[in-house]
N, C-alpha and C. Protein backbone atom coordinates (compact mmCIF):
# COMPACT_ATOMS: atom_id res chain seq x y z
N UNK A 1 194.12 222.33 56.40
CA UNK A 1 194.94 221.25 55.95
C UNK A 1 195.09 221.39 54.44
N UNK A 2 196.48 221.23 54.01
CA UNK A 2 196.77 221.21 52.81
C UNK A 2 196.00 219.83 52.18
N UNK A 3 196.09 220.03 50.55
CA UNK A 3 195.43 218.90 50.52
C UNK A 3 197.13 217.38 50.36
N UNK A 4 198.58 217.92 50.48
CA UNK A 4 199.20 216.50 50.78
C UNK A 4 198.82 216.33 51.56
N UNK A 5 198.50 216.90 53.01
CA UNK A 5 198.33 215.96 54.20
C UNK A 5 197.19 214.98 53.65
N UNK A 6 196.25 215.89 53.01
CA UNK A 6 194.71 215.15 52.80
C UNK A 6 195.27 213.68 52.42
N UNK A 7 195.74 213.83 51.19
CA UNK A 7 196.34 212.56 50.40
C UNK A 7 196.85 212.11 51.18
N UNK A 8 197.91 212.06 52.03
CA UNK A 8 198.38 211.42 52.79
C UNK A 8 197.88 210.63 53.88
N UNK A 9 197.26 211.17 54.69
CA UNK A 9 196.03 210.99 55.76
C UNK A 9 195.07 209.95 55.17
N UNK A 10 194.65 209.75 53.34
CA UNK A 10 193.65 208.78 52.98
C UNK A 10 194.45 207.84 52.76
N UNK A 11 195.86 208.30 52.39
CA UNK A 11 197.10 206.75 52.34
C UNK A 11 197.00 206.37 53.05
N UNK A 12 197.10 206.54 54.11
CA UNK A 12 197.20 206.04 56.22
C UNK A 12 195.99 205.29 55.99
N UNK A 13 195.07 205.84 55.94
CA UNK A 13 193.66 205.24 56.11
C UNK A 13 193.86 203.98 54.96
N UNK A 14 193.98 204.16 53.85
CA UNK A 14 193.55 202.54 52.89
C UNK A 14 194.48 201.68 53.50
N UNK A 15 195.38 202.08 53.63
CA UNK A 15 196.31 201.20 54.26
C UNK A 15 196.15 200.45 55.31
N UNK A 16 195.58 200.85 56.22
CA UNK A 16 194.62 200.70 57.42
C UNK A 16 193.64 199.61 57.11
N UNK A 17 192.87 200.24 56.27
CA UNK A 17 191.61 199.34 55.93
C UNK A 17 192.13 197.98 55.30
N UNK A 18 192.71 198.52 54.56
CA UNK A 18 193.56 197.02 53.36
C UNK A 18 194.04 196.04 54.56
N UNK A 19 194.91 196.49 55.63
CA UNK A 19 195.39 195.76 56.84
C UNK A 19 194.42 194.99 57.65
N UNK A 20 193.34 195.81 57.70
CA UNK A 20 192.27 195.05 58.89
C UNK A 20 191.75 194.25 57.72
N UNK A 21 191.53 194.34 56.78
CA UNK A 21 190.59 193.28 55.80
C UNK A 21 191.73 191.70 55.83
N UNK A 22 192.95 192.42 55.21
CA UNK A 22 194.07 191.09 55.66
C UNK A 22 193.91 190.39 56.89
N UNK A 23 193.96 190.75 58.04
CA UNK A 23 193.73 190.27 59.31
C UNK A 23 192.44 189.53 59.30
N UNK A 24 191.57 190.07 58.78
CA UNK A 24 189.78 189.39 59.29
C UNK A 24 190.48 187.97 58.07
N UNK A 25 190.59 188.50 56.87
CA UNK A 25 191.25 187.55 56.10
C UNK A 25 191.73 185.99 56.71
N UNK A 26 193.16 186.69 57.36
CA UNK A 26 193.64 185.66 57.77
C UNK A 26 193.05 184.68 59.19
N UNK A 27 192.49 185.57 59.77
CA UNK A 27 192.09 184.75 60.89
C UNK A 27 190.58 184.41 60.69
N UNK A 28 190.16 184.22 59.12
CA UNK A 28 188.98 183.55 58.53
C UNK A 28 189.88 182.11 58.14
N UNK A 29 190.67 182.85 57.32
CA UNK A 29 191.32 181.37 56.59
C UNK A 29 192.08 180.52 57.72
N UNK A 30 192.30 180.78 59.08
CA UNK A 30 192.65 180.13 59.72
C UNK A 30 191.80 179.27 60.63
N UNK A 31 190.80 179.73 60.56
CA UNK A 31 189.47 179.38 61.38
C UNK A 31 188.99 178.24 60.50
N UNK A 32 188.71 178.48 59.10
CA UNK A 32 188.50 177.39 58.22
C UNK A 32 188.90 176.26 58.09
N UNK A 33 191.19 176.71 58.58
CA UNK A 33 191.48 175.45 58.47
C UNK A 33 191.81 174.53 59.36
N UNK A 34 191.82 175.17 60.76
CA UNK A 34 191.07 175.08 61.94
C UNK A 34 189.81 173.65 62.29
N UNK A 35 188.77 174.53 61.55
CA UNK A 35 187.66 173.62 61.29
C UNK A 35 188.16 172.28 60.72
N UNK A 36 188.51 172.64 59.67
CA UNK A 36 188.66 171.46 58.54
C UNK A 36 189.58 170.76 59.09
N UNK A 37 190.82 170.86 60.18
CA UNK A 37 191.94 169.99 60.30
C UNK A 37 190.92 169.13 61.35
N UNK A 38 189.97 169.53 62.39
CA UNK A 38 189.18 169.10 63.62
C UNK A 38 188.20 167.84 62.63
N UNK A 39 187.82 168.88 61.77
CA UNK A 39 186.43 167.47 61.13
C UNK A 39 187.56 166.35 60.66
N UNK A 40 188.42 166.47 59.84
CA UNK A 40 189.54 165.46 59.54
C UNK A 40 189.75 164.46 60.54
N UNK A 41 190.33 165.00 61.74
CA UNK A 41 190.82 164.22 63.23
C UNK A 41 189.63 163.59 63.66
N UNK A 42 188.25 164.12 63.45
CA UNK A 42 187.28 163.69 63.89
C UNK A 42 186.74 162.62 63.02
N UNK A 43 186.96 162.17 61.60
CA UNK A 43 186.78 161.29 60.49
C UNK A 43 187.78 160.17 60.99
N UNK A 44 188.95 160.70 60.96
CA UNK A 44 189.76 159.43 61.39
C UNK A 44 189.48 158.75 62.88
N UNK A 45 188.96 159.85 63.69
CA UNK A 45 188.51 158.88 64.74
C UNK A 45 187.67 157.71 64.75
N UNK A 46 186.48 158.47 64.23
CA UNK A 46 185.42 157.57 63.84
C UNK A 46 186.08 155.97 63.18
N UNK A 47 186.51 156.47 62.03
CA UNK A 47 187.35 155.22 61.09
C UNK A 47 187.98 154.34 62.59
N UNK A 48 188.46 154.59 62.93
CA UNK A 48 189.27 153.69 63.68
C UNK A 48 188.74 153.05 64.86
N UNK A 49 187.21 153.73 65.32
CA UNK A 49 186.90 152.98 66.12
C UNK A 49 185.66 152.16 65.28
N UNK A 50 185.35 152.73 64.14
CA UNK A 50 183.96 151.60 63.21
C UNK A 50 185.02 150.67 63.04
N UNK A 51 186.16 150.64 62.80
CA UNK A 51 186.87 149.52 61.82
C UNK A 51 187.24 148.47 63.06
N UNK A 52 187.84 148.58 64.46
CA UNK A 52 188.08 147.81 65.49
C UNK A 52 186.42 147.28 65.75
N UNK A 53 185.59 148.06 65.76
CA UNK A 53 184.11 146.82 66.03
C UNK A 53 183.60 146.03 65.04
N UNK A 54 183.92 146.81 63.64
CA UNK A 54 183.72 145.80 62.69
C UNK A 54 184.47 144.39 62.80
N UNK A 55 185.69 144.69 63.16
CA UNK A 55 186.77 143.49 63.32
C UNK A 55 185.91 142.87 64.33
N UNK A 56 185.58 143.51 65.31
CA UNK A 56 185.73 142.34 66.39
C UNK A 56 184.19 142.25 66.21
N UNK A 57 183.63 142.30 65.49
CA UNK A 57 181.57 141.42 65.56
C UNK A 57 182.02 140.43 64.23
N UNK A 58 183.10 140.62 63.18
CA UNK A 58 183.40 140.11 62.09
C UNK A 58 183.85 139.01 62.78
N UNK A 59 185.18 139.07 63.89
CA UNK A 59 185.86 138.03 63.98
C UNK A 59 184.49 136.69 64.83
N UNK A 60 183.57 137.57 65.63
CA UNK A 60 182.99 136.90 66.49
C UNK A 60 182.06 135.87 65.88
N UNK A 61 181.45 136.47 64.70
CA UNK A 61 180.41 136.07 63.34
C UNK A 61 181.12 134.76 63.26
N UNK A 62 182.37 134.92 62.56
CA UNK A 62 183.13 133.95 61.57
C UNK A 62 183.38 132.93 62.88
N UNK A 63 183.35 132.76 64.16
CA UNK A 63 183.53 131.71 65.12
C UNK A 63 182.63 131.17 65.47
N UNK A 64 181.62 131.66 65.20
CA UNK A 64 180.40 131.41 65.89
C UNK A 64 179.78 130.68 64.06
N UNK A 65 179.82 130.94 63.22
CA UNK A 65 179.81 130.14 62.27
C UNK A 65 180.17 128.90 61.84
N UNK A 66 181.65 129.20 62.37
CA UNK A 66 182.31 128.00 62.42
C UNK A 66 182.26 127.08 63.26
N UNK A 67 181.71 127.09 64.34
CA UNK A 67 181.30 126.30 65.79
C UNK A 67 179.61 125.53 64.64
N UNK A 68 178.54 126.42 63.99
CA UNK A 68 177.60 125.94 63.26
C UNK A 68 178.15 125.04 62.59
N UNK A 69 179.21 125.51 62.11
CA UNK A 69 179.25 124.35 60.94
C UNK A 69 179.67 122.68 61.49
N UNK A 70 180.30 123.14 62.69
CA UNK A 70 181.21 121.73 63.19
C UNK A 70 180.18 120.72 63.37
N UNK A 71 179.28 121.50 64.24
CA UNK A 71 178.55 120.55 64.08
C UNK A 71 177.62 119.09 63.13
N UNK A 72 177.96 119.83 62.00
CA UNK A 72 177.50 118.85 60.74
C UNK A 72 178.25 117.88 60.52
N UNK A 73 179.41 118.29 60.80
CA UNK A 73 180.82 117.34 60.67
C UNK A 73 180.12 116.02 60.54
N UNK A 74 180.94 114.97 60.69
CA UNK A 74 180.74 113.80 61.26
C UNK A 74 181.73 113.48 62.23
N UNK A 75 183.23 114.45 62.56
CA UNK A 75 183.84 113.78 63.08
C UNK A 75 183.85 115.04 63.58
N UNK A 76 182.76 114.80 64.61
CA UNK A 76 182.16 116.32 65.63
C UNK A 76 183.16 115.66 66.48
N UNK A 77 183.56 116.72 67.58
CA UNK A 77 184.38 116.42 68.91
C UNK A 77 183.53 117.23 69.94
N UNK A 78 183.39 117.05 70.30
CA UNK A 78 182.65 117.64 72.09
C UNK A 78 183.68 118.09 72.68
N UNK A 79 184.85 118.29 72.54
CA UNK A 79 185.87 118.91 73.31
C UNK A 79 185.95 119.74 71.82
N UNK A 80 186.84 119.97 70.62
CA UNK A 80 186.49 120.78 70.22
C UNK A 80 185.60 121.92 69.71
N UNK A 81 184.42 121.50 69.93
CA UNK A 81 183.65 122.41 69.81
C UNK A 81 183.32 122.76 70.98
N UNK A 82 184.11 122.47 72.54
CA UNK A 82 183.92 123.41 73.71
C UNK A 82 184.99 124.23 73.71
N UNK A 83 186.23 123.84 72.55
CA UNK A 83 187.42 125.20 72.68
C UNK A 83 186.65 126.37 71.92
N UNK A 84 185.92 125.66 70.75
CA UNK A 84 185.59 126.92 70.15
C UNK A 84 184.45 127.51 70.72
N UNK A 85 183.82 127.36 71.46
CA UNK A 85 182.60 127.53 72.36
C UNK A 85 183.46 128.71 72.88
N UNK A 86 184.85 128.18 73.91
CA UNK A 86 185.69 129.10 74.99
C UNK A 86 185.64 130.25 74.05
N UNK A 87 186.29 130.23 72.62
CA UNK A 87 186.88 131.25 71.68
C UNK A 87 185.56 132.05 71.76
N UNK A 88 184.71 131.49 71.45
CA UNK A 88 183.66 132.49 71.18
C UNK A 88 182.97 133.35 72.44
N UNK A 89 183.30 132.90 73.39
CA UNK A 89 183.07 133.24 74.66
C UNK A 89 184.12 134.62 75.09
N UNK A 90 185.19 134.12 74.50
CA UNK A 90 186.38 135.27 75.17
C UNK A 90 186.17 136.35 74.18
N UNK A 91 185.56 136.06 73.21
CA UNK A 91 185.52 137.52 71.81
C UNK A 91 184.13 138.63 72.39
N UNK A 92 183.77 137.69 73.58
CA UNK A 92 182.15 138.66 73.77
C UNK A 92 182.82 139.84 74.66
N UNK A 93 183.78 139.97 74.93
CA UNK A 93 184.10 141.40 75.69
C UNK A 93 185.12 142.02 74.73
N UNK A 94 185.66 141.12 73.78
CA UNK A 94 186.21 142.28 72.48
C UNK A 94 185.22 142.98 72.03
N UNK A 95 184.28 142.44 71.47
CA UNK A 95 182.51 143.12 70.85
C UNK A 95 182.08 144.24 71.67
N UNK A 96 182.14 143.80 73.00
CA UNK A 96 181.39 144.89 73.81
C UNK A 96 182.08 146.25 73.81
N UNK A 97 183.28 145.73 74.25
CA UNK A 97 184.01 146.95 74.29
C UNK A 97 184.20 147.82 72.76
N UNK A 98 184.12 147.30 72.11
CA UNK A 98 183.88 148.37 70.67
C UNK A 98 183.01 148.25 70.59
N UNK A 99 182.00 147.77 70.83
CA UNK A 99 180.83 148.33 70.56
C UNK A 99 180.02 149.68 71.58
N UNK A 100 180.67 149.45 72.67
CA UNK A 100 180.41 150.43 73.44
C UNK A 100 181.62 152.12 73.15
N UNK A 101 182.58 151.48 72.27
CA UNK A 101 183.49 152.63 71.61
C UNK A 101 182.71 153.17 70.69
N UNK A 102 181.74 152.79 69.91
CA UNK A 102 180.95 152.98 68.98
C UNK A 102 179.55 153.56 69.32
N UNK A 103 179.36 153.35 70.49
CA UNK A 103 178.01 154.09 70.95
C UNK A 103 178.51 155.83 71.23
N UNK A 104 179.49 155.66 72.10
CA UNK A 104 179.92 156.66 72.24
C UNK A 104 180.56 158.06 71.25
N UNK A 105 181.28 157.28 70.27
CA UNK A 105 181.14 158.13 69.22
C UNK A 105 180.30 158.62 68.15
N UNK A 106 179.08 157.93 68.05
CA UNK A 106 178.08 157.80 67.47
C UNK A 106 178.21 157.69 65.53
N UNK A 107 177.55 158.46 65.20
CA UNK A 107 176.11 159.00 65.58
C UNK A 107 175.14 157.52 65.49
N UNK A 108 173.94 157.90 66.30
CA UNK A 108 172.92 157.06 66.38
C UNK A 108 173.21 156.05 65.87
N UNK A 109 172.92 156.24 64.17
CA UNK A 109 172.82 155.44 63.20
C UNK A 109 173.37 153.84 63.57
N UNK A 110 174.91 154.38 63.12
CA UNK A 110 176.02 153.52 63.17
C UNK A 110 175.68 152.50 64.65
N UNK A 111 175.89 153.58 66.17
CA UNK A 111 175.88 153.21 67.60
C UNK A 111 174.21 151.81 67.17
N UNK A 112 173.20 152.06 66.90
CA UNK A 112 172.61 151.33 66.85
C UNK A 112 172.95 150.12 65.88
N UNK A 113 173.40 150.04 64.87
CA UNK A 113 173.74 149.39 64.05
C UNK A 113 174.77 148.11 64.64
N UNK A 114 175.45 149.05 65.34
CA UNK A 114 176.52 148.11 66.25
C UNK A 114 176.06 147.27 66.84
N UNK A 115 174.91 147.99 67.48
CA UNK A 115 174.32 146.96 69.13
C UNK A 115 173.60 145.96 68.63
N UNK A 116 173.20 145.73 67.28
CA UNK A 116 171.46 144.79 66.69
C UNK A 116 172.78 143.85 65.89
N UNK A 117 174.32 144.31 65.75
CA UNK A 117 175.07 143.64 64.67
C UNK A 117 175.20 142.09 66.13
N UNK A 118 176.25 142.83 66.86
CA UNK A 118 176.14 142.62 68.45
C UNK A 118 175.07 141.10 68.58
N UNK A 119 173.77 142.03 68.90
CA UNK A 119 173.34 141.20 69.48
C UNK A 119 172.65 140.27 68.94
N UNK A 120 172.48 140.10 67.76
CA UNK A 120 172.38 138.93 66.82
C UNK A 120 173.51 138.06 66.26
N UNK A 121 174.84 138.23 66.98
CA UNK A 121 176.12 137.50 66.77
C UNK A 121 175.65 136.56 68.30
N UNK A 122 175.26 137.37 69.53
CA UNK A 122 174.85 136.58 70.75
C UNK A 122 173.90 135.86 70.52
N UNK A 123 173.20 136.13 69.96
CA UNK A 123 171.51 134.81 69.72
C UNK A 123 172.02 134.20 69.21
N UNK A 124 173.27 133.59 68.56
CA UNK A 124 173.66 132.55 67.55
C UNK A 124 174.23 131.94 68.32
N UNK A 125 175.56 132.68 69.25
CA UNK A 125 176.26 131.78 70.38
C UNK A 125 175.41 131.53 71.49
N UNK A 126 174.26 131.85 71.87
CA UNK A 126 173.90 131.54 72.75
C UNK A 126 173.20 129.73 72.49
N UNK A 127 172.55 129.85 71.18
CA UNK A 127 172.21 128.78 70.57
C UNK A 127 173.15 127.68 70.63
N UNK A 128 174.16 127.91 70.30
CA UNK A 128 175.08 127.05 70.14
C UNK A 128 175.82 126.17 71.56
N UNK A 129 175.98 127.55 72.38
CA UNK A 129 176.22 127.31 73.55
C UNK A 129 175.03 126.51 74.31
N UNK A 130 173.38 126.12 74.46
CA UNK A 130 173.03 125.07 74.79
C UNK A 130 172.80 123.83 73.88
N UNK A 131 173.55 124.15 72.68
CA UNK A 131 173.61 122.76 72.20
C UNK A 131 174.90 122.34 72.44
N UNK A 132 176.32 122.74 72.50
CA UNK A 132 177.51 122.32 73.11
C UNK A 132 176.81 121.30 74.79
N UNK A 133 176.37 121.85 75.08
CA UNK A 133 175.98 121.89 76.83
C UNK A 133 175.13 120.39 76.59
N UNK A 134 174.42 120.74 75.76
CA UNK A 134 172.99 119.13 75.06
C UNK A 134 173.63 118.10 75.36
N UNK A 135 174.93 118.19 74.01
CA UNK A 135 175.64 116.97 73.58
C UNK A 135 176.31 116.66 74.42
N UNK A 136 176.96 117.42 75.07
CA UNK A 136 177.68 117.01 76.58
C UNK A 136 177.13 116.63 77.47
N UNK A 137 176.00 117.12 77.96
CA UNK A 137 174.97 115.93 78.59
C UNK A 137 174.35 114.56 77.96
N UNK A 138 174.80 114.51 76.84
CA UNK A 138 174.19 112.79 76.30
C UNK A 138 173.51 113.41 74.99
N UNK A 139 172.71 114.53 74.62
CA UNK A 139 172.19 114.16 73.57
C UNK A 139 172.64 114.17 72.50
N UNK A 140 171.60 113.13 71.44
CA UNK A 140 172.04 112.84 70.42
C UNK A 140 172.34 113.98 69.64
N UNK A 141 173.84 114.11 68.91
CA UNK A 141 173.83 115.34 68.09
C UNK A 141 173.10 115.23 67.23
N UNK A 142 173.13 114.16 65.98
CA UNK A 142 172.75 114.13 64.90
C UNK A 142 171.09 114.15 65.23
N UNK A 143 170.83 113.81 66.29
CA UNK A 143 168.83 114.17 66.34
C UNK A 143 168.88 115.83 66.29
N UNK A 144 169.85 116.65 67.04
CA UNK A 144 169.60 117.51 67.47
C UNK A 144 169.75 118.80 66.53
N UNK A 145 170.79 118.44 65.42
CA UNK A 145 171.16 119.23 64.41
C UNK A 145 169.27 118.79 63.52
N UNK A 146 169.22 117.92 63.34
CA UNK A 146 168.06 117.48 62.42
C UNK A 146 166.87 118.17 62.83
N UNK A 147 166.68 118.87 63.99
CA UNK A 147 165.21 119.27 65.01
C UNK A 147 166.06 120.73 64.92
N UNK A 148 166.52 120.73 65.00
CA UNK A 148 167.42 122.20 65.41
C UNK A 148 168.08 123.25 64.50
N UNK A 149 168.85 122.84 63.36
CA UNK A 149 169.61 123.30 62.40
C UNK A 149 168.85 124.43 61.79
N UNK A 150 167.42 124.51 61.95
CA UNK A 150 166.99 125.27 60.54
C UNK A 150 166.59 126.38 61.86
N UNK A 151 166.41 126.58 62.88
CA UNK A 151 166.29 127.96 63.76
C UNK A 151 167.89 128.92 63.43
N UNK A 152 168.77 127.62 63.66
CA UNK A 152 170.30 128.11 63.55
C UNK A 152 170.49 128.68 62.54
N UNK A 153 170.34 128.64 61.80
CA UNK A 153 170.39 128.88 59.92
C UNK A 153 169.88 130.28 59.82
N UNK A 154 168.48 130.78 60.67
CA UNK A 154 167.56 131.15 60.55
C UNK A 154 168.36 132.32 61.18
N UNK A 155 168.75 132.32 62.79
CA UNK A 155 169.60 133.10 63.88
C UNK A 155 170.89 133.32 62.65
N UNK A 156 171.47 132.82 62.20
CA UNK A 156 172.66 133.06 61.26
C UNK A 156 172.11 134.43 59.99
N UNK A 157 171.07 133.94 59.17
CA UNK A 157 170.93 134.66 58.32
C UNK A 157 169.84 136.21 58.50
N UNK A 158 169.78 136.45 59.97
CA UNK A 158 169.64 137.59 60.68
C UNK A 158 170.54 138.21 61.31
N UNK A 159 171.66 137.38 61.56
CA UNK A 159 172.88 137.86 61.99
C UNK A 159 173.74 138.81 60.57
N UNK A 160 173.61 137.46 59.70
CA UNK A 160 174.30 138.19 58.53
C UNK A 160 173.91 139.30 58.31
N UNK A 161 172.18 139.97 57.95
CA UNK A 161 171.83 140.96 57.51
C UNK A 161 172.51 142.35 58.68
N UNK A 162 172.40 141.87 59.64
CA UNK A 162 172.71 143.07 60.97
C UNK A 162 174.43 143.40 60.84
N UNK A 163 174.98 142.54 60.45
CA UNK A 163 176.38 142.29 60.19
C UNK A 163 176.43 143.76 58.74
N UNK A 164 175.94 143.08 57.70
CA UNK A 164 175.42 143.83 56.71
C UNK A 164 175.39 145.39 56.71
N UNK A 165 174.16 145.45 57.54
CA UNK A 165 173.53 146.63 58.27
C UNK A 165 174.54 147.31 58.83
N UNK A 166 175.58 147.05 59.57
CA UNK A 166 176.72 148.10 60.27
C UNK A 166 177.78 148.07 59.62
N UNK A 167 177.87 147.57 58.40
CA UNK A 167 179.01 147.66 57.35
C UNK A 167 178.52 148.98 56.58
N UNK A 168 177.44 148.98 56.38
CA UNK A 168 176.71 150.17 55.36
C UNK A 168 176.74 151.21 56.38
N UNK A 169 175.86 151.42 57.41
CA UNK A 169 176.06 152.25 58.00
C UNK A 169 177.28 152.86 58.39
N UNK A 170 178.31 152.42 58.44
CA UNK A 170 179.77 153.27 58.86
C UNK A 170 179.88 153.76 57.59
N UNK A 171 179.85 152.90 56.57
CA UNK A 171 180.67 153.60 54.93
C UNK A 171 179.27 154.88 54.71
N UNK A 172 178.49 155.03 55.42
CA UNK A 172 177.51 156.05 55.08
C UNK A 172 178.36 157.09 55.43
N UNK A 173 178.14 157.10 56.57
CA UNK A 173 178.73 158.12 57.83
C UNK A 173 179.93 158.70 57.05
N UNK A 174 181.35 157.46 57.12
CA UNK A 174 182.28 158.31 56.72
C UNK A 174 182.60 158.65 54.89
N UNK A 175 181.78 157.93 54.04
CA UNK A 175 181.53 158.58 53.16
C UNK A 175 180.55 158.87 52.46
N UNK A 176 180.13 160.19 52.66
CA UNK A 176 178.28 160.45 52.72
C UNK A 176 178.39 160.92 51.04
N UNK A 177 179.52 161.26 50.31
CA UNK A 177 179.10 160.73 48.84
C UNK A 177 179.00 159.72 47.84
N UNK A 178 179.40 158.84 48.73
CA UNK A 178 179.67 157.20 47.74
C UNK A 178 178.11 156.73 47.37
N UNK A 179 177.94 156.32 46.34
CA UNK A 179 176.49 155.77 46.19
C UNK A 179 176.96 154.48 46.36
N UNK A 180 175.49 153.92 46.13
CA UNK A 180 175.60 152.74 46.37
C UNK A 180 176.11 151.59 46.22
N UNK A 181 176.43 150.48 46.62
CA UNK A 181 177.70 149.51 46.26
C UNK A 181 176.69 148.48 45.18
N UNK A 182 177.70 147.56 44.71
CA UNK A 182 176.41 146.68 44.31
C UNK A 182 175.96 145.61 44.90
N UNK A 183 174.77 145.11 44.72
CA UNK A 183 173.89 144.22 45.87
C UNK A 183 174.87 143.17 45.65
N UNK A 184 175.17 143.00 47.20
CA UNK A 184 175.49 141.62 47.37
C UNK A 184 174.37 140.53 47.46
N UNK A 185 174.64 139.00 47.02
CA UNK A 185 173.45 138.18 47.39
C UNK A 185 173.20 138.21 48.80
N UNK A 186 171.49 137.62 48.48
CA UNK A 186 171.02 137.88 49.90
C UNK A 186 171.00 136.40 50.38
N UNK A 187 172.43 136.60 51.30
CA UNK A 187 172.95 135.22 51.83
C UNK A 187 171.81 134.82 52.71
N UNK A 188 170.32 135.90 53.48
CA UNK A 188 169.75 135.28 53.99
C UNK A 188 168.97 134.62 53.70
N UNK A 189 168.60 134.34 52.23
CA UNK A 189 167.53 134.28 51.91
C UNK A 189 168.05 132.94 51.56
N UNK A 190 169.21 132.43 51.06
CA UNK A 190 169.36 131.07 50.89
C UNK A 190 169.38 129.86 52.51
N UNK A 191 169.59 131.24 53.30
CA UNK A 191 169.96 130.30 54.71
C UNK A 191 168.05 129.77 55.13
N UNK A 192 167.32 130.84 55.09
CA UNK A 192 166.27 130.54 55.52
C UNK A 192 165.18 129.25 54.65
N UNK A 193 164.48 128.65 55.62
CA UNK A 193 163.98 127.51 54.89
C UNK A 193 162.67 128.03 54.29
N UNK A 194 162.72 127.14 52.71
CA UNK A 194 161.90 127.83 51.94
C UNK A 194 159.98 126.59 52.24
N UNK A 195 158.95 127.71 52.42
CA UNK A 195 157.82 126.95 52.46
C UNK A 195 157.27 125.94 51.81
């Protein structure tokens, strides 16, 4: 072999090589963005199902608060506070169902966070719900808020923290560089009765 072929023959060849390196190239950089478009789709999933359970343990909180508060009223109604009793009743399968959207997508963290947010929004309505039931059988409200109010207070400002608790946990998850926010007051600590 002359040496053009030679030269020629190592043209063929870099050319070759330069080609397969392009290729591994491209079907690296495609794999990457691949990856990266999946973790994206997979961020926004998450987002959209933390943000529908947040809504719906948020909306359930704020009814079930507001049913607490009626009671202080003076111009309590026993029929309204059995609509809002109903309201709070019909939001317990909005909760579940995102919250069970939320187990499933996880991770742990959050999925647990959900269920303790959950089920300390239920220890409050459940409370409430046999004191609706009390006063409708005859008893005295105003004895009953006076003997009673400070467990409620108590179920409330454990609710809040769990409430709390799955607000942080999602903003962890979907943004694992944000530091920390600044302390909010610790609404439980004013709810709970001091010794």
């Amino acid at each position: 072999m002359d040496s053009t072929a030679l030269l020629g023959l190592a043209g063929i060849g870099g050319t070759v090589v330069v080609a397969g390196i392009g290729v591994v190239g491209t079907l690296g950089s495609a794999r990457a963005t691949a990856s990266g478009q999946a973790a994206l789709e997979e961020q926004k999933a998450r987002r959209q199902v933390y943000a529908a359970c947040a809504t719906a343990v948020l909306g359930r909180r704020d009814t079930a608060v507001g049913l607490l508060d009626r009671f202080r009223d003076d111009d309590f109604s026993v029929a309204a506070a059995q609509a809002r009793l109903d309201e709070l009743e019909e939001l317990r399968g909005v909760v579940a169902g995102a919250v069970g959207a939320v187990v499933v997508e996880g991770p742990y963290g959050v999925a647990h966070c959900a269920e303790s947010a959950a089920l300390h929004v239920e220890v409050l309505a459940a409370r409430l719900r046999d004191w609706v039931s009390a006063v409708a059988a005859g008893r005295d409200r105003e004895e009953l808020v006076a003997s009673q109010m400070r467990y409620a207070r108590e179920d409330q400002g454990l609710m809040e923290l769990a409430v709390d608790r799955l607000g942080a946990e999602c903003r962890r998850v979907l943004h694992p560089d944000e530091r920390d926010s600044p302390a909010r007051p610790a609404l439980w600590r004013r709810l709970l009765p001091r010794a």
